[in-house]
N, C-alpha and C. Protein backbone atom coordinates (compact mmCIF):
# COMPACT_ATOMS: atom_id res chain seq x y z
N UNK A 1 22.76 9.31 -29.19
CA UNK A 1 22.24 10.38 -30.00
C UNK A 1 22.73 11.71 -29.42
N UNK A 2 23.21 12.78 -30.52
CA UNK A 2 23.15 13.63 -29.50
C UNK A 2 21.62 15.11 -30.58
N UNK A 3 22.06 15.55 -29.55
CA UNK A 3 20.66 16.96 -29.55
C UNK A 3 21.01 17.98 -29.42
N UNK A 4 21.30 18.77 -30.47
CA UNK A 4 22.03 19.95 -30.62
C UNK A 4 20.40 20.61 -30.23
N UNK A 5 20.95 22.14 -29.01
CA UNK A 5 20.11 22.69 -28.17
C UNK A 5 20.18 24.44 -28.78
N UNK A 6 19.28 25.18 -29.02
CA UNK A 6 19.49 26.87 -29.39
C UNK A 6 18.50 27.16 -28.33
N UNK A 7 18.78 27.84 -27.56
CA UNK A 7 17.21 28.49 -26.99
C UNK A 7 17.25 30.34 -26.67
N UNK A 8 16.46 30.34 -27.27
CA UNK A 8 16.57 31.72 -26.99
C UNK A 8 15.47 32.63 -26.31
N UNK A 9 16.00 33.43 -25.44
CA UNK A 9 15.28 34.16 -24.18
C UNK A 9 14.32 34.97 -24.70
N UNK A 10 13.12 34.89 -24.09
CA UNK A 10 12.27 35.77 -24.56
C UNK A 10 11.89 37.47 -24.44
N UNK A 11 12.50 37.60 -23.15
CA UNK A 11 13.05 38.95 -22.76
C UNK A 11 14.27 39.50 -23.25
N UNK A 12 15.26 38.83 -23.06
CA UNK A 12 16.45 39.28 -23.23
C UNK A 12 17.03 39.45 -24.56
N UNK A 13 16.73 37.85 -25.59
CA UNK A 13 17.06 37.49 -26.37
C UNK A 13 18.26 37.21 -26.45
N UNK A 14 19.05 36.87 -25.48
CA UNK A 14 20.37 35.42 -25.23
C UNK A 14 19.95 34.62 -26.32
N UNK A 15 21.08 34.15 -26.54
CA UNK A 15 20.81 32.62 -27.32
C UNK A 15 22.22 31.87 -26.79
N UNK A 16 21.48 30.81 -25.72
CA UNK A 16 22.37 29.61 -25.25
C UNK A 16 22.17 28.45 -26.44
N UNK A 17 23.53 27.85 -26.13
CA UNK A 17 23.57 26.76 -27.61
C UNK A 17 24.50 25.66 -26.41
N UNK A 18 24.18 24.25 -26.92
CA UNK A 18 25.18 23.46 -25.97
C UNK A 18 24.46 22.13 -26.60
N UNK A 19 24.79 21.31 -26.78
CA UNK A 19 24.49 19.93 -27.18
C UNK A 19 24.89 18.81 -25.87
N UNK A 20 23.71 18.07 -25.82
CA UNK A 20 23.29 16.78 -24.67
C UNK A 20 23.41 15.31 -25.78
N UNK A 21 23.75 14.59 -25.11
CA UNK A 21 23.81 13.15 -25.11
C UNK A 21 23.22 12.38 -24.66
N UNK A 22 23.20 11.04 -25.45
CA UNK A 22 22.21 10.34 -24.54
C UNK A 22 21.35 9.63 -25.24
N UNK A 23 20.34 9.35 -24.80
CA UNK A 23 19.06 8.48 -25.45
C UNK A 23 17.68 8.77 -24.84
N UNK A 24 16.46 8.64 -25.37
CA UNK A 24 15.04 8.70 -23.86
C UNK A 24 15.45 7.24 -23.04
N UNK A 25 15.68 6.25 -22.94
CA UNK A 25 15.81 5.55 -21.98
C UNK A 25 16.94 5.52 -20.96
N UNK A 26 17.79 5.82 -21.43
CA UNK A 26 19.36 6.18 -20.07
C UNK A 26 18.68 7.57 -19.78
N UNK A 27 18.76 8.81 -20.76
CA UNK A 27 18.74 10.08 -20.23
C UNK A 27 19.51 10.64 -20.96
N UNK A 28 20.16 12.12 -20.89
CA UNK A 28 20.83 12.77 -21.46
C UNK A 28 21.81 13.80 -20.39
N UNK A 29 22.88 13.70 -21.46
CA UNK A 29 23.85 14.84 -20.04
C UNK A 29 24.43 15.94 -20.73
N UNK A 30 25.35 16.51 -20.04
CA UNK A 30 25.75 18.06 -20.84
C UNK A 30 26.96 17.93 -20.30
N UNK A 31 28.04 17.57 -21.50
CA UNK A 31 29.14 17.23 -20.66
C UNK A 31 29.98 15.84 -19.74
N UNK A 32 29.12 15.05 -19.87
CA UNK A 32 28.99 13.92 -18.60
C UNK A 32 28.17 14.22 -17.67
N UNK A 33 27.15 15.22 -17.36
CA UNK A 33 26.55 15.71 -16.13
C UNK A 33 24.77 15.74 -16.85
N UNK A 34 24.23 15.13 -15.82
CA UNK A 34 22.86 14.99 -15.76
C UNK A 34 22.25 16.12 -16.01
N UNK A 35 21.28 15.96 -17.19
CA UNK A 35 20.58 17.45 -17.39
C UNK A 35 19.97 18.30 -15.95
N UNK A 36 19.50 17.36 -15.41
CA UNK A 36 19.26 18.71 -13.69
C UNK A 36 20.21 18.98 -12.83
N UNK A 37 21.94 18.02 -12.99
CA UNK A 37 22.99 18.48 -12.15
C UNK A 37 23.86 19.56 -13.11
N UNK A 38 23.83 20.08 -13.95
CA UNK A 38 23.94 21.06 -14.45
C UNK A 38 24.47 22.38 -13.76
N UNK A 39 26.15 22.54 -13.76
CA UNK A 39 26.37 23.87 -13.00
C UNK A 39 25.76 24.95 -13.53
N UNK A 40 25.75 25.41 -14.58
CA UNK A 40 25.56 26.32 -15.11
C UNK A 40 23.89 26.44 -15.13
N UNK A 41 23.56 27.71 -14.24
CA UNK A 41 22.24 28.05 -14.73
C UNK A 41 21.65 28.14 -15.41
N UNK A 42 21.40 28.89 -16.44
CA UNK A 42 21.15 29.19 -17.95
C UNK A 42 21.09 27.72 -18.26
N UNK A 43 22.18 27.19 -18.98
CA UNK A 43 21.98 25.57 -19.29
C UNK A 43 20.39 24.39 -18.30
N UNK A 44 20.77 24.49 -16.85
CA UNK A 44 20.06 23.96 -15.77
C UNK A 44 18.89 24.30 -16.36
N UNK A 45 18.44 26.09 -16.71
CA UNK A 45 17.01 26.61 -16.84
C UNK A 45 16.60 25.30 -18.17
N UNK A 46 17.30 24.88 -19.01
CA UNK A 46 16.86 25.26 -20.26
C UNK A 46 16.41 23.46 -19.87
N UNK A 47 17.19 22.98 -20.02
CA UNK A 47 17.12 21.78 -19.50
C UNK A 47 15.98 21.20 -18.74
N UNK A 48 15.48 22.25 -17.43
CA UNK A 48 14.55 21.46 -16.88
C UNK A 48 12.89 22.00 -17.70
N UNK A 49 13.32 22.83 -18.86
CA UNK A 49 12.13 22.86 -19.74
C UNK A 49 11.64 21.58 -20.56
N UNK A 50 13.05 21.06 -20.53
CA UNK A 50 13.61 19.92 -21.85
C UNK A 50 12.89 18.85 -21.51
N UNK A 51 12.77 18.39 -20.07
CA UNK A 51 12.64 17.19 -19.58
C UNK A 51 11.28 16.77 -19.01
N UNK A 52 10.13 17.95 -19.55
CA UNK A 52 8.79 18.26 -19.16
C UNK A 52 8.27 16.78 -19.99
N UNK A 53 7.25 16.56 -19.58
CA UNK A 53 6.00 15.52 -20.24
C UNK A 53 5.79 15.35 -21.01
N UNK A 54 5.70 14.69 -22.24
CA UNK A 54 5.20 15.31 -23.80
C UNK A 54 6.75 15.91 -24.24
N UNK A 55 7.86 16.05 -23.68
CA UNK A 55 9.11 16.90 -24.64
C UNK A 55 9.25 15.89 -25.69
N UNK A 56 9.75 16.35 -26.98
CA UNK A 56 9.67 15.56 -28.35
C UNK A 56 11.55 15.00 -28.13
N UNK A 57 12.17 15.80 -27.10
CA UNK A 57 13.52 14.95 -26.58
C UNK A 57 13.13 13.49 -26.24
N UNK A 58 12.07 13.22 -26.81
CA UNK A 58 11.87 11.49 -26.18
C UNK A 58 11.28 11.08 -27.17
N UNK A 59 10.91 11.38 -28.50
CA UNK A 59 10.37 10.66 -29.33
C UNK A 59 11.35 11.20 -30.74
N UNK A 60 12.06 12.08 -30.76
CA UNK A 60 12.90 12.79 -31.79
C UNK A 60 13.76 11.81 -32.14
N UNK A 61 13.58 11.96 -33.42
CA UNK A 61 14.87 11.19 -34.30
C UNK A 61 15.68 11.64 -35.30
N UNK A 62 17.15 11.34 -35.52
CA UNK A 62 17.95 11.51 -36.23
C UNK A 62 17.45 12.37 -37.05
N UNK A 63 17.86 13.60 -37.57
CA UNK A 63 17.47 14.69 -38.89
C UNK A 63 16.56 15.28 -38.12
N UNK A 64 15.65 15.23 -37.27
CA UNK A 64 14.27 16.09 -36.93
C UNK A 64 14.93 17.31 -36.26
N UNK A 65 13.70 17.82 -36.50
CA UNK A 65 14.25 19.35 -35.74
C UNK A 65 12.68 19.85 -35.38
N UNK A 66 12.97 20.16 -33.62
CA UNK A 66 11.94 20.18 -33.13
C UNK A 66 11.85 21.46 -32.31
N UNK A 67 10.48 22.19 -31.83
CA UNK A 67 10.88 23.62 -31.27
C UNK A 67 9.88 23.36 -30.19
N UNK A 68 10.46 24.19 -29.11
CA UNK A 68 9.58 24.11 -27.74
C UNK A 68 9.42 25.66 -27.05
N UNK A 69 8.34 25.76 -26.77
CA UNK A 69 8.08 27.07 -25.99
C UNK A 69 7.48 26.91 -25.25
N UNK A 70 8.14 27.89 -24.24
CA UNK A 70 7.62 28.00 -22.56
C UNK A 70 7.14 29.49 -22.56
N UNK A 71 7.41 29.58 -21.17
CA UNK A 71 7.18 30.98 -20.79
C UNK A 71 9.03 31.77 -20.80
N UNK A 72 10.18 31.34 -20.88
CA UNK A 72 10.88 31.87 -20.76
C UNK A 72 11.34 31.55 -22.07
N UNK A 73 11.41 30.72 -22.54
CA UNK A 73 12.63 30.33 -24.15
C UNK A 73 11.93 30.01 -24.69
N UNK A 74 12.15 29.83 -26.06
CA UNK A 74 11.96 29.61 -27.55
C UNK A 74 13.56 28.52 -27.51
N UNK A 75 13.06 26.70 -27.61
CA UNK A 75 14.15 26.39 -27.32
C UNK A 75 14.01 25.25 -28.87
N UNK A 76 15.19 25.20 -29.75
CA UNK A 76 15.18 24.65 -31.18
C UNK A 76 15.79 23.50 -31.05
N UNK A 77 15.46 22.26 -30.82
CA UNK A 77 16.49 20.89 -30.65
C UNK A 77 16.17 19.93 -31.84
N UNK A 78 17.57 20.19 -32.35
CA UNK A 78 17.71 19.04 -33.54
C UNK A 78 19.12 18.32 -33.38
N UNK A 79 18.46 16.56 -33.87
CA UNK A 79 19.00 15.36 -33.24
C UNK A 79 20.15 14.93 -34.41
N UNK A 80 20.96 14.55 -33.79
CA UNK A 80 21.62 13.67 -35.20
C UNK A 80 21.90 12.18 -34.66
């Protein structure tokens, strides 16, 4: 599956975009690279929001489009 990612900063208002792969039982990567080995900061931040308890990145399916907020992003992940 993959999971097209928008998140956008709540201070700043950046908007990082990057799509992960994967499944909830293997995991998901960015690139070939594990959502927490992640060079890129920004990406790394967004990611270890992604992978919290309850993220709908583990119950989301094909067509859904799902939104998550923290304290830093407003992050929009929809699956195909």
């Amino acid at each position: 599956m993959i999971l097209n990612v928008n998140a956008t900063n709540k201070k700043s208002g950046e908007v990082i975009s990057f799509a992960l792969e994967g499944d909830s039982d293997a995991g998901f990567t960015y690139e070939g690279t594990h959502m927490q080995e992640v060079a890129d900061n920004k990406i790394r931040e967004v990611c270890n929001g992604l992978i919290l308890l309850g993220s709908p990145i583990y119950t989301i399916k094909a067509g859904e489009t799902e939104t998550i907020e923290n304290m830093t992003f407003v992050t929009e992940v929809t699956a195909e």
